[in-house]
PDB file of N, CA and C in Angstrom:
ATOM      1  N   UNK A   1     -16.638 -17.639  22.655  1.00  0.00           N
ATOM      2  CA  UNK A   1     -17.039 -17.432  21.278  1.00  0.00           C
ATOM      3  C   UNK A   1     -16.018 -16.517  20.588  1.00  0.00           C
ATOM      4  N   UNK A   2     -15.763 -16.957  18.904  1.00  0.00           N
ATOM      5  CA  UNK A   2     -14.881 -16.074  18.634  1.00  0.00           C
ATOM      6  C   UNK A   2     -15.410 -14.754  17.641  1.00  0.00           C
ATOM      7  N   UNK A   3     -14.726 -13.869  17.713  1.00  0.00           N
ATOM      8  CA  UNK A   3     -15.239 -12.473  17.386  1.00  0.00           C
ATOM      9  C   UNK A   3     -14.932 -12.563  15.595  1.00  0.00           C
ATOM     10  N   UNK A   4     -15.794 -12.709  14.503  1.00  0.00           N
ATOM     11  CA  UNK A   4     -15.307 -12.981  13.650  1.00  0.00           C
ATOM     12  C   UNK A   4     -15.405 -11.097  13.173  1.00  0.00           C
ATOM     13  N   UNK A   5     -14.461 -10.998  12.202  1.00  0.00           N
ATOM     14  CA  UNK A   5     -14.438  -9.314  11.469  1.00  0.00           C
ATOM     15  C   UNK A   5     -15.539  -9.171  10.660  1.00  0.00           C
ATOM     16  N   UNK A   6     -15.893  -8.157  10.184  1.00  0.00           N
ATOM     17  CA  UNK A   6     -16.574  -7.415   9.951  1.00  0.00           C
ATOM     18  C   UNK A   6     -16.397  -7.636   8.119  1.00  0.00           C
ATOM     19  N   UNK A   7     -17.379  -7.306   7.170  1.00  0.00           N
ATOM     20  CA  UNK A   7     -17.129  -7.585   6.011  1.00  0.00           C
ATOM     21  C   UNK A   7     -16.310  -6.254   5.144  1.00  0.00           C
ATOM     22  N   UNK A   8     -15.215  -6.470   4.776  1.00  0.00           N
ATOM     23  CA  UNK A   8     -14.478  -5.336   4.488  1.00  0.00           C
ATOM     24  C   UNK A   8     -15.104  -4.770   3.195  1.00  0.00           C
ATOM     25  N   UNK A   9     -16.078  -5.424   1.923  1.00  0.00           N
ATOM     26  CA  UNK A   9     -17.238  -4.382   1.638  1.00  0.00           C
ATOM     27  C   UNK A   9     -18.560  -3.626   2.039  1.00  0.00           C
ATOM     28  N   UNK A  10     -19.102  -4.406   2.712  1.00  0.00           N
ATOM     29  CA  UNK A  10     -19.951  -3.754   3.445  1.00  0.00           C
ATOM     30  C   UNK A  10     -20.370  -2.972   4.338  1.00  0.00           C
ATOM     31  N   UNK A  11     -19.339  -4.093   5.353  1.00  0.00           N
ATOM     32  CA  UNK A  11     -19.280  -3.681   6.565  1.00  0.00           C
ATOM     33  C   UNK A  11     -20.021  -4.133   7.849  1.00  0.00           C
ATOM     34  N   UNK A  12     -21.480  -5.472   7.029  1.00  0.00           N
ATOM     35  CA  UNK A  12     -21.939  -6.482   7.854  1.00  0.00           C
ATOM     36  C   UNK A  12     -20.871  -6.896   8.666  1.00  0.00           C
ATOM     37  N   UNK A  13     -21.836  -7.035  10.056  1.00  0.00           N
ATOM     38  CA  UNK A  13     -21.277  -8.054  11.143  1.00  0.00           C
ATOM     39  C   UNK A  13     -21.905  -9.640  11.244  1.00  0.00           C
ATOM     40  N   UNK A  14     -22.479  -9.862  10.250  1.00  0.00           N
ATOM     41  CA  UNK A  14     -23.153 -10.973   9.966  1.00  0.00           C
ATOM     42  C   UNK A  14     -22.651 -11.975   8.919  1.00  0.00           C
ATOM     43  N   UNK A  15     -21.145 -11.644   9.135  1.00  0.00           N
ATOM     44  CA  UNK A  15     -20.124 -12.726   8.490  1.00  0.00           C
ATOM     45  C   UNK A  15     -19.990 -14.049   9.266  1.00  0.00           C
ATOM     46  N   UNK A  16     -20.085 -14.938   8.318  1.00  0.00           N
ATOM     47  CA  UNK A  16     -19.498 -16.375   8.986  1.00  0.00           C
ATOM     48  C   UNK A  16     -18.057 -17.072   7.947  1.00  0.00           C
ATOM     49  N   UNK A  17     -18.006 -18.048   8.513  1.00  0.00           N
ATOM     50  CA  UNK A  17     -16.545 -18.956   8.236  1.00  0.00           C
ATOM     51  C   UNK A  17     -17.047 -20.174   7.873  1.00  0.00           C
ATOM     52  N   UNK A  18     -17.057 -20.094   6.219  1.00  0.00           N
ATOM     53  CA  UNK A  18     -17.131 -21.556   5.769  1.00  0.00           C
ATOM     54  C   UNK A  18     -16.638 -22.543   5.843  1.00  0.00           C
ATOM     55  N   UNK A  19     -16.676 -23.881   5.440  1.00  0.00           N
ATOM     56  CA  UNK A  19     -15.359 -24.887   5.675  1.00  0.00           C
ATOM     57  C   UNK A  19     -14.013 -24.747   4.733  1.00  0.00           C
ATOM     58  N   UNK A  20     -14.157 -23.948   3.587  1.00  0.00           N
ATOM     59  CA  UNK A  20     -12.715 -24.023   2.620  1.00  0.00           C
ATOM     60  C   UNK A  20     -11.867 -22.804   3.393  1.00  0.00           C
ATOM     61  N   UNK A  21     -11.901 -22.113   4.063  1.00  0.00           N
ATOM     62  CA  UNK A  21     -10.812 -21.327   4.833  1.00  0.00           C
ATOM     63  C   UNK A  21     -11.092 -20.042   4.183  1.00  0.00           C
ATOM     64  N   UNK A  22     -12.332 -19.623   3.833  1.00  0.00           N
ATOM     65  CA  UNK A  22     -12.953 -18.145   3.815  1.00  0.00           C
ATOM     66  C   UNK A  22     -14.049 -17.852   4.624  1.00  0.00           C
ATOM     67  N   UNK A  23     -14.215 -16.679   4.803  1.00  0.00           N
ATOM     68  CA  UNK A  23     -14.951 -16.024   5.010  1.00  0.00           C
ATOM     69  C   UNK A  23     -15.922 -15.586   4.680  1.00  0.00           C
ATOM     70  N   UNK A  24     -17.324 -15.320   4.607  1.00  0.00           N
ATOM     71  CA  UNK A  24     -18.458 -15.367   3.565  1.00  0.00           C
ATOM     72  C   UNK A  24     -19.699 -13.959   4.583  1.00  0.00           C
ATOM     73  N   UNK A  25     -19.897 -13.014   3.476  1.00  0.00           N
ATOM     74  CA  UNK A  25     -20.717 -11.957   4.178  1.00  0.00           C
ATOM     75  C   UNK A  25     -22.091 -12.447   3.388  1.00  0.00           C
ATOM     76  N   UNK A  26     -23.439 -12.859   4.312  1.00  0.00           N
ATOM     77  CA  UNK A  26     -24.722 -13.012   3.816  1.00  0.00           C
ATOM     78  C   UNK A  26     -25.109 -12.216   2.866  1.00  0.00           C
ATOM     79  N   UNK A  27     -25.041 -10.710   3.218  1.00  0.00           N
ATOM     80  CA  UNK A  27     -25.940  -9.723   2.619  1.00  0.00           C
ATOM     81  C   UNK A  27     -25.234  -9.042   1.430  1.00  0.00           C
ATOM     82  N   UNK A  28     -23.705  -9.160   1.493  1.00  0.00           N
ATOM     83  CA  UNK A  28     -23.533  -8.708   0.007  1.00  0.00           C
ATOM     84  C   UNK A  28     -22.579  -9.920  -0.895  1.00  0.00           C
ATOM     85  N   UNK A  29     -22.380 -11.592  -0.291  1.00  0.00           N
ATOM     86  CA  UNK A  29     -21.702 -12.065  -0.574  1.00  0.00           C
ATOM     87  C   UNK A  29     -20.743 -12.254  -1.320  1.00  0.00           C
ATOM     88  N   UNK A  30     -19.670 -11.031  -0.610  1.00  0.00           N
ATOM     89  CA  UNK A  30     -18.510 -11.175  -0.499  1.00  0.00           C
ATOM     90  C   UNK A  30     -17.797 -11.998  -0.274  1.00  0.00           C
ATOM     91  N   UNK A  31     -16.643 -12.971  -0.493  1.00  0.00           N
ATOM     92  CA  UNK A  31     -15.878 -13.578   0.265  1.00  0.00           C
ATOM     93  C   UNK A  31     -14.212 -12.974   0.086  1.00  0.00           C
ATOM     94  N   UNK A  32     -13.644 -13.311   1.689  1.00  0.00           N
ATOM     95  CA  UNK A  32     -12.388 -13.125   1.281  1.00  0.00           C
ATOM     96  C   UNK A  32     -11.758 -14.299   2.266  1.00  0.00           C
ATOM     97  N   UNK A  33     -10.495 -14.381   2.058  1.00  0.00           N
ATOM     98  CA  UNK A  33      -9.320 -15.942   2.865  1.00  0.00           C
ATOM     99  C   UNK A  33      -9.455 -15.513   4.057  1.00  0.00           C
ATOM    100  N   UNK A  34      -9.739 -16.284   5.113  1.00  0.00           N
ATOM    101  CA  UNK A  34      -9.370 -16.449   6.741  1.00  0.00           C
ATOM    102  C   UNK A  34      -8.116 -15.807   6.894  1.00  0.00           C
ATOM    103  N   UNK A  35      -6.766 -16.380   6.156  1.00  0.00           N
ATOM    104  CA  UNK A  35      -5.877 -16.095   6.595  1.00  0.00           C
ATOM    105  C   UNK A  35      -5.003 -14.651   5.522  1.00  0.00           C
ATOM    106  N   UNK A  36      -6.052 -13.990   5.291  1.00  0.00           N
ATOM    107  CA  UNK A  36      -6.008 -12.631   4.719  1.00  0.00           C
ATOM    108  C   UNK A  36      -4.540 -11.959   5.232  1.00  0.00           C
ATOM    109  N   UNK A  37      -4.370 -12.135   6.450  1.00  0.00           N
ATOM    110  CA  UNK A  37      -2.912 -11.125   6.850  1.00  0.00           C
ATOM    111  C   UNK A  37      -1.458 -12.249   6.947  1.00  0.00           C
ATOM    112  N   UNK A  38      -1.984 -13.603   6.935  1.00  0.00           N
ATOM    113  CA  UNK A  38      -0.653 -14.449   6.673  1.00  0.00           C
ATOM    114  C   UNK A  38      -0.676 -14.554   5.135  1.00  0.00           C
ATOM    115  N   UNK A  39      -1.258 -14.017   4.055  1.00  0.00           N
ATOM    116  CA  UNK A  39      -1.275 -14.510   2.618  1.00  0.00           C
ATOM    117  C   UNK A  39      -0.838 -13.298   2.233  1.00  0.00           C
ATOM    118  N   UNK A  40      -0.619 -12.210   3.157  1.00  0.00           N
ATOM    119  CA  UNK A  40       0.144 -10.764   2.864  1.00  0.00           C
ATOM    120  C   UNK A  40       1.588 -11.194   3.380  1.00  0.00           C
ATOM    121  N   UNK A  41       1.855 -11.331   4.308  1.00  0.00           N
ATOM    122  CA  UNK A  41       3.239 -11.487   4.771  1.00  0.00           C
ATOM    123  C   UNK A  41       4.008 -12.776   3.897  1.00  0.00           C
ATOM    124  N   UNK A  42       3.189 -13.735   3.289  1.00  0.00           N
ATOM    125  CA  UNK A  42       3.261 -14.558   2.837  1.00  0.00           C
ATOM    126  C   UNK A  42       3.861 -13.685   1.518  1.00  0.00           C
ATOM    127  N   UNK A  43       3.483 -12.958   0.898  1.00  0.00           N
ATOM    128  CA  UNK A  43       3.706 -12.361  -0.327  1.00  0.00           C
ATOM    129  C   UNK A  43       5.133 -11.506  -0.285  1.00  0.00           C
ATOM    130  N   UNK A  44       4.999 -11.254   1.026  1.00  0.00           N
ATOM    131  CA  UNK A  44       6.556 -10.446   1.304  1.00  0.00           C
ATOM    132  C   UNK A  44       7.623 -11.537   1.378  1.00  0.00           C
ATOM    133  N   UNK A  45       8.415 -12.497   0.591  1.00  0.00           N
ATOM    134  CA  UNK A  45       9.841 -12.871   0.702  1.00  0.00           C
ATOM    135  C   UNK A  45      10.787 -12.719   0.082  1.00  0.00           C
ATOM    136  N   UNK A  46      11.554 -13.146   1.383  1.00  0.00           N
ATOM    137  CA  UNK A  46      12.911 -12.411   1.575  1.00  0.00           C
ATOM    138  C   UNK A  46      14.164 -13.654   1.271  1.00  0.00           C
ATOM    139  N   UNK A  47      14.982 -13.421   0.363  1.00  0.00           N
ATOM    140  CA  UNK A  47      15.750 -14.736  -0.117  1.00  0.00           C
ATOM    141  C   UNK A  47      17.107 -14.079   0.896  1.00  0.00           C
ATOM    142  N   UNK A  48      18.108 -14.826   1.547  1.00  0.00           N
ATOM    143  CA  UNK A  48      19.266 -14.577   1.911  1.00  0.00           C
ATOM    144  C   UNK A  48      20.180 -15.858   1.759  1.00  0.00           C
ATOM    145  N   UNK A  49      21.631 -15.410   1.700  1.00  0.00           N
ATOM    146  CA  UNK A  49      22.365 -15.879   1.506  1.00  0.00           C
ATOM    147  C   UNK A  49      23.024 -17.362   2.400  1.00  0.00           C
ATOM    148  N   UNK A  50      24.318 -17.867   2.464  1.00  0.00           N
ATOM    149  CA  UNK A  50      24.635 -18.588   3.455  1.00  0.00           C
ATOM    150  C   UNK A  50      25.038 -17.958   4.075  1.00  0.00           C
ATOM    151  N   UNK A  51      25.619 -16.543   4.728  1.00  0.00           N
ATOM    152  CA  UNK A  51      26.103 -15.657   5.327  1.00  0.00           C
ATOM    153  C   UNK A  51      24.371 -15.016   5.964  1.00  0.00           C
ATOM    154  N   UNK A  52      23.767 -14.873   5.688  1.00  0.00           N
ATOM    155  CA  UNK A  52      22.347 -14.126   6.025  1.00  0.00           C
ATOM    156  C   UNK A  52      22.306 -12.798   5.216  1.00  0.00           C
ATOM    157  N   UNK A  53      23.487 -12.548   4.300  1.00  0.00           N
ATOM    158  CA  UNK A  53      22.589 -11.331   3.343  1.00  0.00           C
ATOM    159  C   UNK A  53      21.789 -11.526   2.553  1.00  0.00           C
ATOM    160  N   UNK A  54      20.886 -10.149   2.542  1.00  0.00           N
ATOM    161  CA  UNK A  54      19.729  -9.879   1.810  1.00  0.00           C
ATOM    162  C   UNK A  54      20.204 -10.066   0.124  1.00  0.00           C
ATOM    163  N   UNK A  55      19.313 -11.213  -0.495  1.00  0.00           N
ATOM    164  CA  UNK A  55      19.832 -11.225  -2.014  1.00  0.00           C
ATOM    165  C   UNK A  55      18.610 -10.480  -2.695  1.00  0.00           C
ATOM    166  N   UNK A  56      18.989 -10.304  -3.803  1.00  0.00           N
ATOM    167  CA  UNK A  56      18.053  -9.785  -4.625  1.00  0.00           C
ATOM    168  C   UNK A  56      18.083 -10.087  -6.539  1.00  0.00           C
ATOM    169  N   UNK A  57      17.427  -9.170  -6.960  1.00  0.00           N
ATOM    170  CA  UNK A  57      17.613 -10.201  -8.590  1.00  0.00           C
ATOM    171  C   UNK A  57      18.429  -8.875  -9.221  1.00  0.00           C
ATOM    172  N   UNK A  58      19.719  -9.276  -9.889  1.00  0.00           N
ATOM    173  CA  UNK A  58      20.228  -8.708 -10.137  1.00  0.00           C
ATOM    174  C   UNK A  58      21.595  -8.664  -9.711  1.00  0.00           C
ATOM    175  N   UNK A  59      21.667  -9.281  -8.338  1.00  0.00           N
ATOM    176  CA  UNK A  59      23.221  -9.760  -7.436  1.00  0.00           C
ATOM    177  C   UNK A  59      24.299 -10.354  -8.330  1.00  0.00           C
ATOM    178  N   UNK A  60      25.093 -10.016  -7.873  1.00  0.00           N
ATOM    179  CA  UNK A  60      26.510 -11.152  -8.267  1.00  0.00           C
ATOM    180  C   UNK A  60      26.989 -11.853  -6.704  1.00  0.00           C
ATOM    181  N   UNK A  61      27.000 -13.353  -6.984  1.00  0.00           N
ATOM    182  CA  UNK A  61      26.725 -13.890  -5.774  1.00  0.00           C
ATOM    183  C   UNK A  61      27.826 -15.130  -5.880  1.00  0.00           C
ATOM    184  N   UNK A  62      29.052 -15.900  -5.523  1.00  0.00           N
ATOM    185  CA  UNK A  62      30.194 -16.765  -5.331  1.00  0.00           C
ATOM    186  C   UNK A  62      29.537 -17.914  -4.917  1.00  0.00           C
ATOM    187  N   UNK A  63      29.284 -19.055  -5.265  1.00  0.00           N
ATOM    188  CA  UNK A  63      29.450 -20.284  -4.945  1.00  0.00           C
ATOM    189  C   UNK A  63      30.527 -20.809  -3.751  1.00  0.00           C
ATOM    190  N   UNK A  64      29.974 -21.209  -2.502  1.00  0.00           N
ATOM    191  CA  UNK A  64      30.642 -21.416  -1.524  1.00  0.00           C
ATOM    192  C   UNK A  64      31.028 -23.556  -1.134  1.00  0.00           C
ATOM    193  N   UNK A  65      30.216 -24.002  -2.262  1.00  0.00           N
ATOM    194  CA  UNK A  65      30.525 -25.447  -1.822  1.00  0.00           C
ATOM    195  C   UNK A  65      30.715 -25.699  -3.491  1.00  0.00           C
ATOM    196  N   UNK A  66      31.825 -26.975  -3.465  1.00  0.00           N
ATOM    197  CA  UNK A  66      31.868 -27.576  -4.793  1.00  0.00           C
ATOM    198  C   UNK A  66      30.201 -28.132  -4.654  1.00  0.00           C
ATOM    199  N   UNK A  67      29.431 -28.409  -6.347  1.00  0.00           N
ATOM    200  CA  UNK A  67      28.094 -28.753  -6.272  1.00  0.00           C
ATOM    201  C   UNK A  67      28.265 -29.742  -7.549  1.00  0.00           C
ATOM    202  N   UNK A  68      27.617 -30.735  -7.686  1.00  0.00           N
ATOM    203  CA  UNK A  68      27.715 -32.125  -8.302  1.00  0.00           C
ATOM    204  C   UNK A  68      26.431 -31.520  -9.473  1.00  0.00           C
ATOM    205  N   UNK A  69      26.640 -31.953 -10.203  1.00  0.00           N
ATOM    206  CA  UNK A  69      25.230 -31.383 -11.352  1.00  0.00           C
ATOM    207  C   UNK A  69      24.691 -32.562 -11.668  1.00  0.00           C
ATOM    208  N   UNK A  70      23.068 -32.822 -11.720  1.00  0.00           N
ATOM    209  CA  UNK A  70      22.365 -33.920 -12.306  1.00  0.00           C
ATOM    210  C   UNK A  70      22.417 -34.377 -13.558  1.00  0.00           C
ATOM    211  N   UNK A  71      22.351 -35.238 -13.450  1.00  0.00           N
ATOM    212  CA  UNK A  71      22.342 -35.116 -15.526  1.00  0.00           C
ATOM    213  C   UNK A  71      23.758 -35.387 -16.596  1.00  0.00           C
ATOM    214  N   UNK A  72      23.873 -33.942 -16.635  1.00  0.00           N
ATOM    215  CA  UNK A  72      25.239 -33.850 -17.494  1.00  0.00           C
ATOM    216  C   UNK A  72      26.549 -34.100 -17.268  1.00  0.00           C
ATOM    217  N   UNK A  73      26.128 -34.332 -15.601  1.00  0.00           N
ATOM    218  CA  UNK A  73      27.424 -34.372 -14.766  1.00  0.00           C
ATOM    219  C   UNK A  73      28.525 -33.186 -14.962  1.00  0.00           C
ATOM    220  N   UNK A  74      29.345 -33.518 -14.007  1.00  0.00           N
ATOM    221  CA  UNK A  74      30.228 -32.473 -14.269  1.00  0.00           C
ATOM    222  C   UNK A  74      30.101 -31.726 -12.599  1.00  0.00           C
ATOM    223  N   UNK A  75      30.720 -30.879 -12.375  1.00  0.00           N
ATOM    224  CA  UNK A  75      31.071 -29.937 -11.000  1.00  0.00           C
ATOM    225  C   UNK A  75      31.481 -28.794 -11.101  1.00  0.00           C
ATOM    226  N   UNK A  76      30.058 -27.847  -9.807  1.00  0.00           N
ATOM    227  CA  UNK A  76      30.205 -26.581 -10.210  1.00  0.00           C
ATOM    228  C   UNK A  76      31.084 -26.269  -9.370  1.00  0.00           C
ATOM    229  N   UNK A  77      32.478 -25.798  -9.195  1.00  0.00           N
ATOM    230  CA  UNK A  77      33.996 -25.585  -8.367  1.00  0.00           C
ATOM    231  C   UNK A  77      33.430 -24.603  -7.380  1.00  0.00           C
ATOM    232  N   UNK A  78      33.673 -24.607  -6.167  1.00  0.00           N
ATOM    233  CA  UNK A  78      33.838 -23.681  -5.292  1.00  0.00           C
ATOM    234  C   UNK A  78      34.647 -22.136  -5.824  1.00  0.00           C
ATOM    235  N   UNK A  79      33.946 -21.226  -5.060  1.00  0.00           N
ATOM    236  CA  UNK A  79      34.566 -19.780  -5.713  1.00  0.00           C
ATOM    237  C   UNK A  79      34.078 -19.267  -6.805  1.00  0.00           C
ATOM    238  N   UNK A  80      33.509 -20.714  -7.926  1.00  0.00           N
ATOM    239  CA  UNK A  80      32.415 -20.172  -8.882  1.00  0.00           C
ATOM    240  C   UNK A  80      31.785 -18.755  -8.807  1.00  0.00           C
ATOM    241  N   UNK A  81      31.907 -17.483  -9.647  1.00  0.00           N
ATOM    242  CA  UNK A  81      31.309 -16.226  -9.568  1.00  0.00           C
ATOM    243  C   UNK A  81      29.901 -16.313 -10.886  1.00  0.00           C
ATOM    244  N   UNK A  82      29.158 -15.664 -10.132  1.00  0.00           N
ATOM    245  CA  UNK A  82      27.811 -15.868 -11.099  1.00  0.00           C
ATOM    246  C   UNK A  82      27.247 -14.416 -11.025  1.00  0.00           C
ATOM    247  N   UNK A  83      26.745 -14.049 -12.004  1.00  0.00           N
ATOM    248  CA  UNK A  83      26.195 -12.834 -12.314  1.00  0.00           C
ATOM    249  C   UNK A  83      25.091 -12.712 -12.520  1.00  0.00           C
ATOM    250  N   UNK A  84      24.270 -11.248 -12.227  1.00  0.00           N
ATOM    251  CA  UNK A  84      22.923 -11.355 -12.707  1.00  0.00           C
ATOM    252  C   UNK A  84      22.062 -12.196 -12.123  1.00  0.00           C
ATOM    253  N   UNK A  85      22.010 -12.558 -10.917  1.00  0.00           N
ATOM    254  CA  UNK A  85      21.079 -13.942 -10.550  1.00  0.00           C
ATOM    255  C   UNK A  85      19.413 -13.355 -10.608  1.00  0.00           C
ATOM    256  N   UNK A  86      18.961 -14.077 -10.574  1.00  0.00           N
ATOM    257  CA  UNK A  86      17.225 -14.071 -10.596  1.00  0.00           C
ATOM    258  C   UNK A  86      16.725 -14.932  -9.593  1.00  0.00           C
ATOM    259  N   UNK A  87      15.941 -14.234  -8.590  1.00  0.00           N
ATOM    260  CA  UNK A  87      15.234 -14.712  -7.419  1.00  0.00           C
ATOM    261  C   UNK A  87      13.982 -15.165  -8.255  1.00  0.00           C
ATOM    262  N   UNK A  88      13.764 -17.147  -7.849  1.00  0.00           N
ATOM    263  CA  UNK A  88      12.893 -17.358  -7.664  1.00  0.00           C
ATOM    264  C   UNK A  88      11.687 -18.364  -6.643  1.00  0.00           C
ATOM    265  N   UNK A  89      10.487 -18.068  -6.502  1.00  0.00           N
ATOM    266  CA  UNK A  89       9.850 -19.480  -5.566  1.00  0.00           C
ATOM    267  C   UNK A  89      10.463 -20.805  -5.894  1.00  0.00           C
ATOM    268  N   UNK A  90      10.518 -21.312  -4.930  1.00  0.00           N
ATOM    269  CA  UNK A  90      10.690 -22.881  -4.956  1.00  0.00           C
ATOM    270  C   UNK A  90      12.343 -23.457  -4.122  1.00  0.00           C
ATOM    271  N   UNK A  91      12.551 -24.702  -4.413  1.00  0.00           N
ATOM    272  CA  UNK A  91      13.244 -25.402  -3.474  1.00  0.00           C
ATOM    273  C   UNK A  91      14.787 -25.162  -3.671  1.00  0.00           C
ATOM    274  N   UNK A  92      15.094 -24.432  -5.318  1.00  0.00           N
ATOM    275  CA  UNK A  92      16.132 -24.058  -5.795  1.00  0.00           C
ATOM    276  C   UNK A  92      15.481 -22.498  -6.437  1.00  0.00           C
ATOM    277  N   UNK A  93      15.992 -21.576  -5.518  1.00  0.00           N
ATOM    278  CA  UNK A  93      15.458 -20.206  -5.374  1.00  0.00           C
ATOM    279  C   UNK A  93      15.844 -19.467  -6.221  1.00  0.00           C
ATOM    280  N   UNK A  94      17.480 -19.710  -6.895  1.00  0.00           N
ATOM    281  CA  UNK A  94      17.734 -18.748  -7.355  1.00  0.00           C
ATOM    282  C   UNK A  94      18.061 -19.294  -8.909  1.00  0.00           C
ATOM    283  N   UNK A  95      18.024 -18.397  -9.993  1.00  0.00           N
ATOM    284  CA  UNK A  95      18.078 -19.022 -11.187  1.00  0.00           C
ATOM    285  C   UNK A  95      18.660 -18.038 -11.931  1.00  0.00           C
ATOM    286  N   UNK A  96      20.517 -19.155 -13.025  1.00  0.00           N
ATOM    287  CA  UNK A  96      21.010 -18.351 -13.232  1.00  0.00           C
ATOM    288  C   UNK A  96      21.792 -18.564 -14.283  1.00  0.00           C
ATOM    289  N   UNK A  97      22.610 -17.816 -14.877  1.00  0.00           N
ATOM    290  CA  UNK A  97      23.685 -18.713 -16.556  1.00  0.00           C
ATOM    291  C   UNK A  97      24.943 -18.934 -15.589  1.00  0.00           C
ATOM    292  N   UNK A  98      25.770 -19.699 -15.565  1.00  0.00           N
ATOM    293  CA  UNK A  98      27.134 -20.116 -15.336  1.00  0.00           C
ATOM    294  C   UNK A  98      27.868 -20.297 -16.769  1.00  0.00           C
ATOM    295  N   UNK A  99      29.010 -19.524 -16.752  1.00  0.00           N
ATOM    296  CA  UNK A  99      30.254 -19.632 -17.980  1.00  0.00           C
ATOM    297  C   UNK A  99      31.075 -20.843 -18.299  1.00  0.00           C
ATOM    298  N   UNK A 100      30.166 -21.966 -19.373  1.00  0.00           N
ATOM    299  CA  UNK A 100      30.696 -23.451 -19.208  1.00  0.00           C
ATOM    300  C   UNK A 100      29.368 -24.368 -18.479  1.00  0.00           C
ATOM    301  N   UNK A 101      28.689 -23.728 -18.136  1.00  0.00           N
ATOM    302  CA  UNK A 101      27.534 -24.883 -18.086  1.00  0.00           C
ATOM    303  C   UNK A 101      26.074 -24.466 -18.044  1.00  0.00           C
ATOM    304  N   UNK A 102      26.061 -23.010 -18.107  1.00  0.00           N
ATOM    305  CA  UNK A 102      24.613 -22.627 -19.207  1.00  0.00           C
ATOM    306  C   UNK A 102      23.693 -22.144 -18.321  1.00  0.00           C
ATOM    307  N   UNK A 103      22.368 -22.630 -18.271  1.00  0.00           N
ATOM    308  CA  UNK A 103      21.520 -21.802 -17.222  1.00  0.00           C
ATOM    309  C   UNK A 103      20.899 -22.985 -16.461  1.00  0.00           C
ATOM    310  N   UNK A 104      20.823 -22.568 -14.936  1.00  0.00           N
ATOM    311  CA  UNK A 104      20.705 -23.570 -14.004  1.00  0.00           C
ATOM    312  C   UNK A 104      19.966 -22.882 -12.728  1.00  0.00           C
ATOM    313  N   UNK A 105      19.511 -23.915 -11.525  1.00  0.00           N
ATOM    314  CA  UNK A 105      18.989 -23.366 -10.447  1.00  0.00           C
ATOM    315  C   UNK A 105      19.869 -23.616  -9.812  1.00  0.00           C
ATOM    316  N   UNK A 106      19.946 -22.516  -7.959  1.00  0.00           N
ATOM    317  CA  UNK A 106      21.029 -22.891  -7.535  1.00  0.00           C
ATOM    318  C   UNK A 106      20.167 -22.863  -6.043  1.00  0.00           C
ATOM    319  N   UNK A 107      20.692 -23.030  -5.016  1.00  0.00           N
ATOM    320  CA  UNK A 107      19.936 -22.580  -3.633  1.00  0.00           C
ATOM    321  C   UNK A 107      20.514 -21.804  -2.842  1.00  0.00           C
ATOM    322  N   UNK A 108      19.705 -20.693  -2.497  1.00  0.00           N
ATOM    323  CA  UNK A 108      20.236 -19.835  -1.679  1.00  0.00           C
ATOM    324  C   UNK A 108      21.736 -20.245  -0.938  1.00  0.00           C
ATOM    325  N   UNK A 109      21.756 -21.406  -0.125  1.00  0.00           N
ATOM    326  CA  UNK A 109      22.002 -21.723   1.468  1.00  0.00           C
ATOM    327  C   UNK A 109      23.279 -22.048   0.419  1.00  0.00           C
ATOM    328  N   UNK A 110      24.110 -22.234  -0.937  1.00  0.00           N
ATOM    329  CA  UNK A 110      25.096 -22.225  -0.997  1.00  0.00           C
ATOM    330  C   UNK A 110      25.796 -21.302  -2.060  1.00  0.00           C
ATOM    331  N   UNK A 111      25.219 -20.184  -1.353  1.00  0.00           N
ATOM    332  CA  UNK A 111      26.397 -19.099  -2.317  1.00  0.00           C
ATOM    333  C   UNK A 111      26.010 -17.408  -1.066  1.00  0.00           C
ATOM    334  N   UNK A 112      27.264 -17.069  -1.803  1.00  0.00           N
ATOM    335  CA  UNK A 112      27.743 -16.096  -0.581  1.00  0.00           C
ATOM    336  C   UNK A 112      27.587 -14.661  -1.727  1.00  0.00           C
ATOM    337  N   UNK A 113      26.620 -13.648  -1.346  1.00  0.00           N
ATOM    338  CA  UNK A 113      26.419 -12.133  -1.843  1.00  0.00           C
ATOM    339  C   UNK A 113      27.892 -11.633  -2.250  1.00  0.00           C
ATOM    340  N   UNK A 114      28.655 -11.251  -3.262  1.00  0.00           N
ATOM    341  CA  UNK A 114      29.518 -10.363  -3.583  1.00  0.00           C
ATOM    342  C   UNK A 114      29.405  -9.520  -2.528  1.00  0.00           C
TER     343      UNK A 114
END
């Protein structure tokens, strides 16, 4: 049997586990997420470079592969220097202005930390 926790307002041990992936206290129904300590670590990320440095918002960060642009076409040149970047969620992490082709997303895995 598994030992479920304790209700972190109350303090009932007479918590159970619903089917949507919470937790539910009878007596003061409370709920909080099952996965309460992966939705914390979850909240902690960490963007790095193609080298493995730590980026952050605010970096000046070099373009390490020529990159083909959708759309307008055109090519962002290797060695490309970009300023000011802005860390964000998603599949193209970082978001930024380039001099000659405006503001764009880029991905971590091809640009190298100043």
């Amino acid at each position: 049997m598994t030992t479920l926790p304790p209700c972190p307002s109350c303090g009932s041990t007479l918590t159970y586990e619903d089917g949507s992936g919470n937790y539910v206290c009878p007596e003061c129904a409370h709920e909080w997420p099952v996965k309460a300590e992966a939705a914390a670590e979850e909240a902690v990320r960490v963007w790095r470079d193609a080298a493995g440095n730590l980026l952050q918002d605010g970096d000046s960060v070099t373009v390490i592969k020529d990159l083909k642009l959708k759309g307008g076409g055109g090519v962002v040149k290797q060695g490309t220097k970009v300023k000011n970047i802005r860390l964000v969620d998603g599949d193209h992490d970082i978001d930024c202005k380039i001099d000659g082709f405006g503001a764009m997303s880029l991905k971590s895995e091809f640009v190298r930390k100043n």
